[in-house]
C-alpha atoms as a PDB file:
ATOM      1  CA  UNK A   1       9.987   2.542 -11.928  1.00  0.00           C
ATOM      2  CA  UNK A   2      12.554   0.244  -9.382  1.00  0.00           C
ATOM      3  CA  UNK A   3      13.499   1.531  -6.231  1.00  0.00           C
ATOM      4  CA  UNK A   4      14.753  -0.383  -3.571  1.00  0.00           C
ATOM      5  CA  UNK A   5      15.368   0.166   0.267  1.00  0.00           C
ATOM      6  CA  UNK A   6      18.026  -2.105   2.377  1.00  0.00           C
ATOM      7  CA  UNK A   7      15.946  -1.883   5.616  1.00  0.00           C
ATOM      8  CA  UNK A   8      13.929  -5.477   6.707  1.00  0.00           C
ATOM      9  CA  UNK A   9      10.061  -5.922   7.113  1.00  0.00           C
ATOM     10  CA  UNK A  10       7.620  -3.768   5.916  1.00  0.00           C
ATOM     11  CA  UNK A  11      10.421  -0.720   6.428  1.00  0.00           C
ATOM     12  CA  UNK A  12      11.772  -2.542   3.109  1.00  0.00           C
ATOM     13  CA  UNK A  13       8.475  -2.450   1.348  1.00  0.00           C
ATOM     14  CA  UNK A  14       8.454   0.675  -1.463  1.00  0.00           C
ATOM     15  CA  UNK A  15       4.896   2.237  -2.429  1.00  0.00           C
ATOM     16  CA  UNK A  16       4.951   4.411  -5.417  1.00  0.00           C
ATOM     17  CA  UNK A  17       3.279   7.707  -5.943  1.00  0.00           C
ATOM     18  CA  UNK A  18       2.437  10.489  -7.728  1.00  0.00           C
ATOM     19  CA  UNK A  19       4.236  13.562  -6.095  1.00  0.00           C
ATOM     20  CA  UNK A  20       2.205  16.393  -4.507  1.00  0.00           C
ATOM     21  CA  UNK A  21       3.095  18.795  -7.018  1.00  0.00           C
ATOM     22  CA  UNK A  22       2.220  16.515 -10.276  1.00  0.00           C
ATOM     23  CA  UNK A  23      -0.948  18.959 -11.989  1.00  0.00           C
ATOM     24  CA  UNK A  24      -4.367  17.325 -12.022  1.00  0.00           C
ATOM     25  CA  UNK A  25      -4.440  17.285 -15.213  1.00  0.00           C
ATOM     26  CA  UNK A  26      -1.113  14.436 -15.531  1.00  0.00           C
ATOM     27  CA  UNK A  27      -3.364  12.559 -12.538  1.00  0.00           C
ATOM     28  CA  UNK A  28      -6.305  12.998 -15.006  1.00  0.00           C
ATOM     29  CA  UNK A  29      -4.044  11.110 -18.172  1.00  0.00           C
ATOM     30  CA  UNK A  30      -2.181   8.475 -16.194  1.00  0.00           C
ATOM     31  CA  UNK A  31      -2.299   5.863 -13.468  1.00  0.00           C
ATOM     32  CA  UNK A  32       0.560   4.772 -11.270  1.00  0.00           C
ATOM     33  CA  UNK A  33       0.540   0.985 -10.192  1.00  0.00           C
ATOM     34  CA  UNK A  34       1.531   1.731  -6.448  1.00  0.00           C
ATOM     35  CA  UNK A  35       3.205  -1.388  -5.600  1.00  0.00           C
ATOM     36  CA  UNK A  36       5.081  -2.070  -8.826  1.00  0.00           C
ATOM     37  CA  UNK A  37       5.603   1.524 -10.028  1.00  0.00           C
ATOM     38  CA  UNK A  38       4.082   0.705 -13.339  1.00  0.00           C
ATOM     39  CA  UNK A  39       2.674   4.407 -14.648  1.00  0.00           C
ATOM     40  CA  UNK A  40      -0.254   3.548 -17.560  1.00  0.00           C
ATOM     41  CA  UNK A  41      -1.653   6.199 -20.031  1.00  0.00           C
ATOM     42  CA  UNK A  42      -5.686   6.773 -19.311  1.00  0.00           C
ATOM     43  CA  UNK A  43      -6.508   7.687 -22.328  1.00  0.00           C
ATOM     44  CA  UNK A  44      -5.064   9.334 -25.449  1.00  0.00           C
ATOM     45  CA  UNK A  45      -2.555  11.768 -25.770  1.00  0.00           C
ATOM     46  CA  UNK A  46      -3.142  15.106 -28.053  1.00  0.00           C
ATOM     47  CA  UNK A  47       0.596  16.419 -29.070  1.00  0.00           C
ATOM     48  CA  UNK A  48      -1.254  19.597 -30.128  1.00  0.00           C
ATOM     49  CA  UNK A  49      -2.935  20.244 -27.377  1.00  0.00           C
ATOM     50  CA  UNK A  50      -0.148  19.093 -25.051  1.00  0.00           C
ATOM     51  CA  UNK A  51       3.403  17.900 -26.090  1.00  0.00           C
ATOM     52  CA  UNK A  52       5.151  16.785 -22.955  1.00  0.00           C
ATOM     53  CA  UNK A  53       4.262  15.750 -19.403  1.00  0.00           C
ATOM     54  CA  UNK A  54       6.352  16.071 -16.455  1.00  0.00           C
ATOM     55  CA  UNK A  55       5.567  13.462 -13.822  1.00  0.00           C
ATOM     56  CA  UNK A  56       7.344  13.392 -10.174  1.00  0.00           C
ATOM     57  CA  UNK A  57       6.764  10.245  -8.603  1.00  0.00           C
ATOM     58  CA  UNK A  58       7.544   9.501  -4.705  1.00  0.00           C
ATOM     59  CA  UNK A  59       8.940   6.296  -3.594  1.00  0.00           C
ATOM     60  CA  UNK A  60       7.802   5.923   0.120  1.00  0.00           C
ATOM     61  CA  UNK A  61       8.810   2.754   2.303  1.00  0.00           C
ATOM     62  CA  UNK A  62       6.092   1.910   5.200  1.00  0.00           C
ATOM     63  CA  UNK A  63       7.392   2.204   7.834  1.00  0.00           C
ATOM     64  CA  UNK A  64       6.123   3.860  10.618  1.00  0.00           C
ATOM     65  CA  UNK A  65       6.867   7.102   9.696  1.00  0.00           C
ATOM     66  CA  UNK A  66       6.675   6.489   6.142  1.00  0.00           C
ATOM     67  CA  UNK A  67       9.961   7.618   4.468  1.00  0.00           C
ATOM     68  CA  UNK A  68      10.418   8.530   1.564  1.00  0.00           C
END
């Protein structure tokens, strides 16, 4: 994932997250790099028992308060 955010200092700096409302379970199968917004698979992935994933990710400067 890019984002980017025209503000100087750390206001310009972009952390990456998983949204509030992402299940436990996608938290459970994948792994979000929070500075580079790199999301990795866990483990493996069972099409039967699960054929998509929908993952909302947050891209939140910090700055004091964090927007995002």
């Amino acid at each position: 994932l890019s984002a980017t955010d025209l503000d100087e200092g750390i206001n310009s700096d972009i952390m990456y997250l998983f949204s509030r409302r992402v299940a436990a379970q996608v938290k459970e199968m994948f792994t979000i790099d929070e500075n580079r917004g790199e999301i990795r698979l866990k483990g493996e992935l069972d099409y039967e028992e699960m054929n998509s994933y929908e993952i909302t990710v947050e891209a939140r400067d910090k700055g004091t308060p964090p927007l995002s």
